[in-house]
Protein backbone atom coordinates (compact mmCIF):
# COMPACT_ATOMS: atom_id res chain seq x y z
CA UNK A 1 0.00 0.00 0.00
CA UNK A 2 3.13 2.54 0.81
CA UNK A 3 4.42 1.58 -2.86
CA UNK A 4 1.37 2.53 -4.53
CA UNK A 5 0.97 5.73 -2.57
CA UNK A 6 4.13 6.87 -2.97
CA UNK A 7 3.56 5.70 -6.93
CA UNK A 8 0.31 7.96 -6.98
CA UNK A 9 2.12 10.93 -5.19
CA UNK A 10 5.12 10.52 -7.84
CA UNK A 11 2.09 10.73 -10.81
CA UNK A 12 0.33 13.96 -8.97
CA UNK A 13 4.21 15.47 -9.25
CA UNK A 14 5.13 14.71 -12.86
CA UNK A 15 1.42 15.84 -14.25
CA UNK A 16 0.98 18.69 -11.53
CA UNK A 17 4.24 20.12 -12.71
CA UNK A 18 3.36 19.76 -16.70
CA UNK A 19 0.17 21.59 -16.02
CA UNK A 20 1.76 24.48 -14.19
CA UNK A 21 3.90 25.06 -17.04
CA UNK A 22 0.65 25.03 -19.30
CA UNK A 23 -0.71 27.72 -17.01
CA UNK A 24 2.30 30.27 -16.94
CA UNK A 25 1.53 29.96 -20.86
CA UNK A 26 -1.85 30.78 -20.29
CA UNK A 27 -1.42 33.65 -17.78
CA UNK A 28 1.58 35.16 -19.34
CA UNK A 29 1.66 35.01 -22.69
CA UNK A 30 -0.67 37.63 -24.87
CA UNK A 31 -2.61 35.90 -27.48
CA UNK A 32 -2.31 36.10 -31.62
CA UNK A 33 -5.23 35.35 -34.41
CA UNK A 34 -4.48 33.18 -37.29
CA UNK A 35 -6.18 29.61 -37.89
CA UNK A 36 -5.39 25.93 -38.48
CA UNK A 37 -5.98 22.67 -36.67
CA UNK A 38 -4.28 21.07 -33.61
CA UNK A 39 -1.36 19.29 -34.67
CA UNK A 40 1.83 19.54 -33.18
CA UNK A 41 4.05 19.24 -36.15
CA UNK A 42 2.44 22.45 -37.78
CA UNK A 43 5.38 25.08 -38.44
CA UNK A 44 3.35 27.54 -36.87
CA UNK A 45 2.18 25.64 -33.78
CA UNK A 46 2.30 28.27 -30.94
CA UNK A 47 3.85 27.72 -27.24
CA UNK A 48 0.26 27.49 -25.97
CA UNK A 49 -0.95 24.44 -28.20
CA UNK A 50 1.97 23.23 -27.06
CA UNK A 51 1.94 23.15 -23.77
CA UNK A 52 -1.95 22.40 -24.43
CA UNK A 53 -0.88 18.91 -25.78
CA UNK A 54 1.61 18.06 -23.36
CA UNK A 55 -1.49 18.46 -20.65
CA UNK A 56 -4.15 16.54 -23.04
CA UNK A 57 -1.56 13.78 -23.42
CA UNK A 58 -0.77 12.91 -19.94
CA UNK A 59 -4.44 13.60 -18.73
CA UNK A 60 -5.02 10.38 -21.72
CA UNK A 61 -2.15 8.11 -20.46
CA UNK A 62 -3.61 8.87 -16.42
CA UNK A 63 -7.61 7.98 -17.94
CA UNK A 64 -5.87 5.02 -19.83
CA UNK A 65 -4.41 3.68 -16.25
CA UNK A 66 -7.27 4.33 -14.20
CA UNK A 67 -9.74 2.69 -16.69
CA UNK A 68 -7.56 -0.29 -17.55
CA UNK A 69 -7.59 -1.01 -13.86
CA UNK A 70 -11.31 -0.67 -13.10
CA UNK A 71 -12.03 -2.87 -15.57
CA UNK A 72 -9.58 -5.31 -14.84
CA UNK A 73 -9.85 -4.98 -10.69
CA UNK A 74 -12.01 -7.50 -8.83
CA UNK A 75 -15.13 -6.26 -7.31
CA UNK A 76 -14.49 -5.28 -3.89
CA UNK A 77 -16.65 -4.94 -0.99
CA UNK A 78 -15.40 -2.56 1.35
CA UNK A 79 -15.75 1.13 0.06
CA UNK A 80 -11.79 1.94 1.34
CA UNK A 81 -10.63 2.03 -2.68
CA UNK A 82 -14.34 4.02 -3.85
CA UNK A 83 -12.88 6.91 -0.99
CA UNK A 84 -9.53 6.69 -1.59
CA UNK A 85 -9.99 7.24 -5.26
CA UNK A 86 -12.23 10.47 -5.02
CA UNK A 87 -9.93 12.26 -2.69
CA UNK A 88 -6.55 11.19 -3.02
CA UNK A 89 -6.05 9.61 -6.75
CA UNK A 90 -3.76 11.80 -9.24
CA UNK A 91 -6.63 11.84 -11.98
CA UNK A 92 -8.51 14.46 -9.07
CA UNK A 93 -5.08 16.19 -8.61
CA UNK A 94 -4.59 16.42 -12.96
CA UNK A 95 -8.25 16.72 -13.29
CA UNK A 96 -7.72 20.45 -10.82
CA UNK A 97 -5.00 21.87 -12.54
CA UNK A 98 -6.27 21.53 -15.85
CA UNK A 99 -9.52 23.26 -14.68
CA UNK A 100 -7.53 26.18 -13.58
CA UNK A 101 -5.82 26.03 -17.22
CA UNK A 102 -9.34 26.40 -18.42
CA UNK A 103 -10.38 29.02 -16.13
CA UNK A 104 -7.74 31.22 -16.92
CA UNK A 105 -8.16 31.41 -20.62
CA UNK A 106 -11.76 31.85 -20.34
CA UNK A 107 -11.14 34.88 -18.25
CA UNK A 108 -7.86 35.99 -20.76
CA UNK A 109 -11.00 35.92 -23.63
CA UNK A 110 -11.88 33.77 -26.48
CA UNK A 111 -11.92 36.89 -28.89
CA UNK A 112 -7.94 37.06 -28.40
CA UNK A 113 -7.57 33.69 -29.08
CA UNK A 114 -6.17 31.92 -32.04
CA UNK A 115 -8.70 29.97 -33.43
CA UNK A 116 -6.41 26.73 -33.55
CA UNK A 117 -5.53 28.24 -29.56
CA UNK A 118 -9.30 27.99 -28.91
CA UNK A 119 -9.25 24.52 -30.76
CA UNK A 120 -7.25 22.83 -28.00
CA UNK A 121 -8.42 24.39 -25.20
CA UNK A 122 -11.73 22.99 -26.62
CA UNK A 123 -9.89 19.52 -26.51
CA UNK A 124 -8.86 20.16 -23.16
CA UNK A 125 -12.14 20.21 -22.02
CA UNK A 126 -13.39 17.32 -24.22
CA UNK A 127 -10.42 15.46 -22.19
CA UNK A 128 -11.28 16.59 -18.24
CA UNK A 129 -14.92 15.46 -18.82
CA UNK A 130 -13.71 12.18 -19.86
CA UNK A 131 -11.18 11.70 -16.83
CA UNK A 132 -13.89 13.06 -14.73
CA UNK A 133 -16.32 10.16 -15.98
CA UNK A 134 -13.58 7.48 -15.32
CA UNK A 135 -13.53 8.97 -12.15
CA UNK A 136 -17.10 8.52 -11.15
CA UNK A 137 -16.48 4.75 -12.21
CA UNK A 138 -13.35 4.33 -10.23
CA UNK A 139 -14.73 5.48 -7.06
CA UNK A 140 -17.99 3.10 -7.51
CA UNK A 141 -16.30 -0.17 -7.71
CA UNK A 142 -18.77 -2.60 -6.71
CA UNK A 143 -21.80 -0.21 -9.49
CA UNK A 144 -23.83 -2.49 -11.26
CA UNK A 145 -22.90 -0.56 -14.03
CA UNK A 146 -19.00 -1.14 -13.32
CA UNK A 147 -20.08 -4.74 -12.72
CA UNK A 148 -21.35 -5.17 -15.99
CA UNK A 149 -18.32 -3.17 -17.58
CA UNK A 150 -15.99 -5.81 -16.38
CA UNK A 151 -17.95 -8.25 -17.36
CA UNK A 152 -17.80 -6.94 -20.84
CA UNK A 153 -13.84 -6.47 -20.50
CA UNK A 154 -13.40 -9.81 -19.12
CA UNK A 155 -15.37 -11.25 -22.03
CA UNK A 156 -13.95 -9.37 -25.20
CA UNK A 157 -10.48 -9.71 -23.65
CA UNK A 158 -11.05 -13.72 -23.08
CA UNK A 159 -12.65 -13.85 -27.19
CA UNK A 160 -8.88 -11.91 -28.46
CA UNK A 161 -6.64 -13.73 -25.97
CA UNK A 162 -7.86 -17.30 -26.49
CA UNK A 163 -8.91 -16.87 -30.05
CA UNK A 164 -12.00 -17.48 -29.69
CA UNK A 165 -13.59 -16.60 -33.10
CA UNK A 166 -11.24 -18.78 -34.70
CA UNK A 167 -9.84 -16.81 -37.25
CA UNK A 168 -5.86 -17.24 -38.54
CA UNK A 169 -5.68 -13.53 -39.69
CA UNK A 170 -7.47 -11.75 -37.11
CA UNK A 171 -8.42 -12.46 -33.80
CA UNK A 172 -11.53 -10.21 -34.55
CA UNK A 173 -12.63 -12.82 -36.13
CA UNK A 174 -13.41 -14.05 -39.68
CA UNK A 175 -15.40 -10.68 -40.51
CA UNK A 176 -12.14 -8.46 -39.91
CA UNK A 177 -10.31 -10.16 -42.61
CA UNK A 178 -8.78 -8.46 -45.23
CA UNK A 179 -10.70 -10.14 -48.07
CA UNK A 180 -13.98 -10.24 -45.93
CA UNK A 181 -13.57 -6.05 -45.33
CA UNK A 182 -12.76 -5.56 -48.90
CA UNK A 183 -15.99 -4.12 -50.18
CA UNK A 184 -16.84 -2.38 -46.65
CA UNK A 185 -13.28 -0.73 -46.68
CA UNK A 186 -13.52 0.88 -50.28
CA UNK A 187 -17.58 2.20 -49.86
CA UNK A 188 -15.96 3.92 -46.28
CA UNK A 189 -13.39 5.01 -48.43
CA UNK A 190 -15.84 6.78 -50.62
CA UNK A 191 -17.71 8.12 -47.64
CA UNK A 192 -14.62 9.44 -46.19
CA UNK A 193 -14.44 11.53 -49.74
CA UNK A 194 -17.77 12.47 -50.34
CA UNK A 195 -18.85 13.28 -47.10
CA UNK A 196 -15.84 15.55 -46.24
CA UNK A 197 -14.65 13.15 -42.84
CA UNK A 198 -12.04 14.77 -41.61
CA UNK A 199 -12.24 13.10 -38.01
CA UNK A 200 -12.90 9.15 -37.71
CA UNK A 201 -13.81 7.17 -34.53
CA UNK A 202 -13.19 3.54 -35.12
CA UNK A 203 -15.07 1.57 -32.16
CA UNK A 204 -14.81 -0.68 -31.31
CA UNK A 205 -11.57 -1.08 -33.59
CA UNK A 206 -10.85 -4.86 -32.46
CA UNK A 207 -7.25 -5.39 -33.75
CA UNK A 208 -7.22 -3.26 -36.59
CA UNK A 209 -6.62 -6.00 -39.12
CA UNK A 210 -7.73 -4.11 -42.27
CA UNK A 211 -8.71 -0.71 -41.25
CA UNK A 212 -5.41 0.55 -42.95
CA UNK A 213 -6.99 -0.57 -46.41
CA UNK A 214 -9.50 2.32 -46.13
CA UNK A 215 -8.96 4.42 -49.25
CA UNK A 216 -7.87 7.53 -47.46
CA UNK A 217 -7.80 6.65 -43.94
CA UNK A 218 -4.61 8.42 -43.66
CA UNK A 219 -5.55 11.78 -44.48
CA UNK A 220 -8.15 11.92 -41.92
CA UNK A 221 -7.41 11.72 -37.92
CA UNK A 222 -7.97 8.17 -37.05
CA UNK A 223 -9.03 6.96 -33.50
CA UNK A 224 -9.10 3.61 -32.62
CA UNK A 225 -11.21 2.45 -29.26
CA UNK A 226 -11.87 -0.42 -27.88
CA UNK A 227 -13.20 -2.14 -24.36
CA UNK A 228 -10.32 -5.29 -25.16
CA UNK A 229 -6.93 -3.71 -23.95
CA UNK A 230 -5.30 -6.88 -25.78
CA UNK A 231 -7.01 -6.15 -28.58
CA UNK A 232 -5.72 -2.59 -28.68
CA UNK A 233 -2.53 -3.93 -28.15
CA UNK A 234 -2.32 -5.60 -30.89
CA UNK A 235 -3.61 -3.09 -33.36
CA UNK A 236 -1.17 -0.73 -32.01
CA UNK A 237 1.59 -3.23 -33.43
CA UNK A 238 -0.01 -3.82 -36.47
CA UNK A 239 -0.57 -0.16 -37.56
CA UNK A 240 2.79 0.12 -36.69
CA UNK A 241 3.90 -2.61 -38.86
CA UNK A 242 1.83 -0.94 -42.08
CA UNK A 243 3.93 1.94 -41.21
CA UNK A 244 0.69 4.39 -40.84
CA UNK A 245 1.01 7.40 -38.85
CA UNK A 246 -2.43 6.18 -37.08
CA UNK A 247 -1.01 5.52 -33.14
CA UNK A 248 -3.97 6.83 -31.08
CA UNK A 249 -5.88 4.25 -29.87
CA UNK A 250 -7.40 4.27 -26.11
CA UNK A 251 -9.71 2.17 -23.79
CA UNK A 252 -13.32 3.15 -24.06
CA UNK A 253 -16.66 0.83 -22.87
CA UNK A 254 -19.31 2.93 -25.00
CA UNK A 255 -22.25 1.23 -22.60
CA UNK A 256 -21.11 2.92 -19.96
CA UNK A 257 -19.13 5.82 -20.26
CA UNK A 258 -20.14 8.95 -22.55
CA UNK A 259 -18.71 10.23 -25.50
CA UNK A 260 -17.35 13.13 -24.86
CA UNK A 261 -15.04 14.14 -28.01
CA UNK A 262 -17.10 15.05 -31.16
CA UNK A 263 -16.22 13.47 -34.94
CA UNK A 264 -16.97 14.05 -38.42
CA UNK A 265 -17.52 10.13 -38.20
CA UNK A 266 -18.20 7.19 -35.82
CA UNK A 267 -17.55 3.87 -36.95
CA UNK A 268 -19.63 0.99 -34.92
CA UNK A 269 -19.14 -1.81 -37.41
CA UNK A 270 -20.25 -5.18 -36.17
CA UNK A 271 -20.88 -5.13 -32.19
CA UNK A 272 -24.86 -4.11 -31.55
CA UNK A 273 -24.96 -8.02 -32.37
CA UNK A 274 -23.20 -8.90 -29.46
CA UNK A 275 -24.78 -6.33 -26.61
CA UNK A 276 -28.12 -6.67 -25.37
CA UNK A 277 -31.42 -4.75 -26.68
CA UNK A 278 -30.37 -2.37 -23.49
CA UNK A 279 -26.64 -2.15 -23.74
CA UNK A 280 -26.55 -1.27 -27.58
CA UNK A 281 -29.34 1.55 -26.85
CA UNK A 282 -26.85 3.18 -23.68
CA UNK A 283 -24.40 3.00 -26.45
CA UNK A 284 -26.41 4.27 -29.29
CA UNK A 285 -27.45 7.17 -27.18
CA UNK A 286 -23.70 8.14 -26.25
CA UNK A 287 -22.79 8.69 -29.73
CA UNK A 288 -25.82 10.49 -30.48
CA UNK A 289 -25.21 12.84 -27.52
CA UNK A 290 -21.67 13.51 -28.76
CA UNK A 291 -22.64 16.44 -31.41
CA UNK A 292 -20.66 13.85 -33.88
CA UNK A 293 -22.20 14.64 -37.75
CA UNK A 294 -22.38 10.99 -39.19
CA UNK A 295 -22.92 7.08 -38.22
CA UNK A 296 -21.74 4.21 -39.60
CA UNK A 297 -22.87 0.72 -38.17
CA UNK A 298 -23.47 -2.65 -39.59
CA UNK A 299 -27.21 -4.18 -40.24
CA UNK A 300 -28.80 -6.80 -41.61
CA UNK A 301 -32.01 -5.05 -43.43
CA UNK A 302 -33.84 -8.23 -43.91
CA UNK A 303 -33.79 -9.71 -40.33
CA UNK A 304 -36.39 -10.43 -38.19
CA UNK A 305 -34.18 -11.41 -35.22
CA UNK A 306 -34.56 -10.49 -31.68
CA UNK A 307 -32.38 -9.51 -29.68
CA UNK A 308 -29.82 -11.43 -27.55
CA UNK A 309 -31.26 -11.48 -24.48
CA UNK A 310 -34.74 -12.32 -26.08
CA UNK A 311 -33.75 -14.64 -28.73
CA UNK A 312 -33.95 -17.89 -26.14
CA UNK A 313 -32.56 -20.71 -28.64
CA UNK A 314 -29.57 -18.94 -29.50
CA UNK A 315 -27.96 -16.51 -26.75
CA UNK A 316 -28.31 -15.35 -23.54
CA UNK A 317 -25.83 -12.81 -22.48
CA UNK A 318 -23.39 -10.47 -24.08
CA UNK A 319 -21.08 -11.80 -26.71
CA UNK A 320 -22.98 -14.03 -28.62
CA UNK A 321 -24.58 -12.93 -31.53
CA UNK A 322 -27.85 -12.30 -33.93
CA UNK A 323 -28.58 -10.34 -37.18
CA UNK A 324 -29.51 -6.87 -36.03
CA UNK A 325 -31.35 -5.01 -37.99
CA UNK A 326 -30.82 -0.98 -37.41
CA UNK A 327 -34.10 -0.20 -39.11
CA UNK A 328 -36.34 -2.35 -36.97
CA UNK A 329 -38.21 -2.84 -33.29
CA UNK A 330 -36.32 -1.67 -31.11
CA UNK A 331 -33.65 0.77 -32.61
CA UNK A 332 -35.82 2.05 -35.73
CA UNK A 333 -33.16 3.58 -37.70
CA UNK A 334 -34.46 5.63 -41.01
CA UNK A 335 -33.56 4.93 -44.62
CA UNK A 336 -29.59 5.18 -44.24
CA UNK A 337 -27.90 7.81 -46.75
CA UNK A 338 -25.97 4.67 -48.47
CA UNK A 339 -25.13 1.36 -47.89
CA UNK A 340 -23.02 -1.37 -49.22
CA UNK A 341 -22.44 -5.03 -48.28
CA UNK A 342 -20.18 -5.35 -44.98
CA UNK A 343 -18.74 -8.66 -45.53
CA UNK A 344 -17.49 -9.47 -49.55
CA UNK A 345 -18.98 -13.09 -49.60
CA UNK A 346 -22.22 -12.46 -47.33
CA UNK A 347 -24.64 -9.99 -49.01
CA UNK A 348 -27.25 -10.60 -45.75
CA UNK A 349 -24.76 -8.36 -43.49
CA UNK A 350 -24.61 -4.78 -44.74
CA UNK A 351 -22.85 -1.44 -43.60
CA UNK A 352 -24.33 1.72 -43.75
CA UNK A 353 -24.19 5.22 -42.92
CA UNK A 354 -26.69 8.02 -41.44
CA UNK A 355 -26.58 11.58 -39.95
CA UNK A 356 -26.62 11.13 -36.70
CA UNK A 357 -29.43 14.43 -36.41
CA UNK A 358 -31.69 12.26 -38.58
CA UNK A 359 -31.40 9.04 -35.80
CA UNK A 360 -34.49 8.08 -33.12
CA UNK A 361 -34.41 9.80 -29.58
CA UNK A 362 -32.46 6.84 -27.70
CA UNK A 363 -33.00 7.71 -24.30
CA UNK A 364 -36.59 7.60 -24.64
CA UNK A 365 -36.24 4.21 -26.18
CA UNK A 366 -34.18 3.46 -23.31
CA UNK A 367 -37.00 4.40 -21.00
CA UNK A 368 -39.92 2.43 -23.21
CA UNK A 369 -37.36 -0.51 -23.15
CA UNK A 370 -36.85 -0.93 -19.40
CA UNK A 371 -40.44 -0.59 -18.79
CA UNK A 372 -41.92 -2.91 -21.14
CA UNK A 373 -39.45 -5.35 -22.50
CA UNK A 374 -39.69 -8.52 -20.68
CA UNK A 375 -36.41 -9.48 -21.49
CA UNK A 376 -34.43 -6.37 -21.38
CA UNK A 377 -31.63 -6.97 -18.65
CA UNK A 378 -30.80 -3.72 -16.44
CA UNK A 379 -27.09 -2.81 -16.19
């Protein structure tokens, strides 16, 4: 217990001292106009984005730890961790600072601000709220709704470690092959064109076995999420490997955690099969709640199938599997704006992609669902 304190004191140090540097920027330093995006290598990046970075990037690698080790801890029962965490953890001493980073800028003005400036403070916030949610989790170990989170961990993790899809190319399985994604990867290319996608959540991204064939995935920014830490593992490797500049991927359980970073595009390509009616609404209504612009998800437009936890002969629980179908009882997705087939030799399973403005209210379906459905399981 004295080696992990003195570990967590060592963590508050390091990030506490990063994000006092970020505020001297802030406080001292008068702010320019001009415009671009937030990317480091940019000629014209200024001290502040800088600085700005270095604070988003360790506040990510802290969320990272803390995450990876709810979901990997064993429930507890005493409520010594749930305290310890709120008070004394380094993601509440990171999580203070960078408030004061924001706090001082808003006073310094927005109308001073560079826009690309005002960019990454916008970031910056994007970032806190998501530490802040991890935070909530990590100080309510024994939640149903952390329960249920490592169960999902556990489960995906146990599926990529073992194999358990069987495939000899991917351990995503025989639908993340690079043959099998060959039609889905060029009609995303072609969305990625038309539709102007400059920003690209992948998630879940599984091991990223043929994302990197996506005609122009390198010109936009790529993120790769996933609830399977070995499974981000080993995309990290292979994108590596294919020599992409793609590196950021991160730990994310969409059920029960919000999205808190908006993109051009989210990609949830073949996983509302495997949640319940209940857990692929929660997730459903994250995205949605994100501001993100469009949505593109696997279906099966001529299914009848229930749902996992309704469909008695074939599943019971998360990870199995049925043909959802996004336009039907209970998600009732409209016409999509295209679609194509999702796997090259299966033309039942299709991919498609919508405007997130145009989809159903999910949280109402959420309420409707845990009222009336039988079958629905809480989490």
């Amino acid at each position: 217990m004295r080696n992990k304190r003195r570990t967590r004191r060592l963590r508050i140090t390091v990030i506490s001292i990063t994000l006092a540097s970020s505020m001297s920027f802030i406080m001292y330093r008068s702010l320019s106009s001009s415009s671009s995006s937030l990317k480091t290598h940019r000629d014209d990046v200024s001290p502040l984005e800088r600085s700005i970075a270095d604070v988003v990037r360790d506040l990510k690698a802290t969320r990272e730890r803390v995450l990876r080790d709810v979901l990997a801890t064993a429930v507890s029962t005493d409520t010594t961790d749930a305290r310890e965490v709120e008070n004394s953890s380094p993601i509440a001493d990171a999580l203070d600072q960078a408030k004061r980073i924001i706090e001082n800028f808003d006073r310094a003005g927005r109308s001073n601000a560079r826009e690309d400036e005002a960019e990454s403070l916008e970031t910056l916030r994007s970032v806190v709220e998501s530490v802040s949610d991890v935070q909530r989790l990590a100080a309510n170990p024994n939640s149903p709704v952390v329960r249920r989170a490592k169960k999902r961990s556990e489960l995906f993790n146990r599926i990529h470690d073992a194999n358990l899809w069987g495939s000899a190319e991917s351990r995503s399985g025989g639908g993340s092959t690079k043959a099998t994604t060959s039609t889905a990867a060029r009609c995303i290319g072609e969305w990625i064109r038309k539709y102007d996608i400059k920003t690209f959540l992948d998630l879940p991204c599984g091991d990223a076995n043929w994302q990197a064939g996506i005609p122009g995935i390198e010109n936009v920014r790529y993120t790769g999420m996933d609830i399977s830490v070995g499974a981000l593992e080993t995309a990290k490797t292979r994108m590596s490997e294919v020599q992409t500049d793609i590196d950021d991927f991160r730990t994310h359980d969409i059920v029960a955690l919000p999205m808190r970073q908006r993109y051009d595009a989210i990609m949830h390509r073949d996983v509302v099969q495997h949640l319940s009616y209940e857990e692929a609404l929660r997730g459903l209504s994250n995205f949605a709640k994100s501001g993100s612009t469009y949505f593109i998800v696997s279906t099966h437009p001529k299914s009848t199938e229930r749902g996992v936890e309704s469909d008695v002969g074939v599943a019971r629980d998360i990870g199995y599997t049925y043909q959802n179908n996004m336009q039907s009882e209970p998600f009732n997705f409209p016409p999509p704006l295209e679609m194509c087939d999702n796997y090259a030799n299966n033309d039942a399973s299709k991919i498609a992609i919508w405007r997130i403005a145009d989809l159903p209210n999910f949280e109402r379906k959420l309420a409707h669902i845990s009222t009336h459905e039988s079958g629905a399981r809480k989490i």
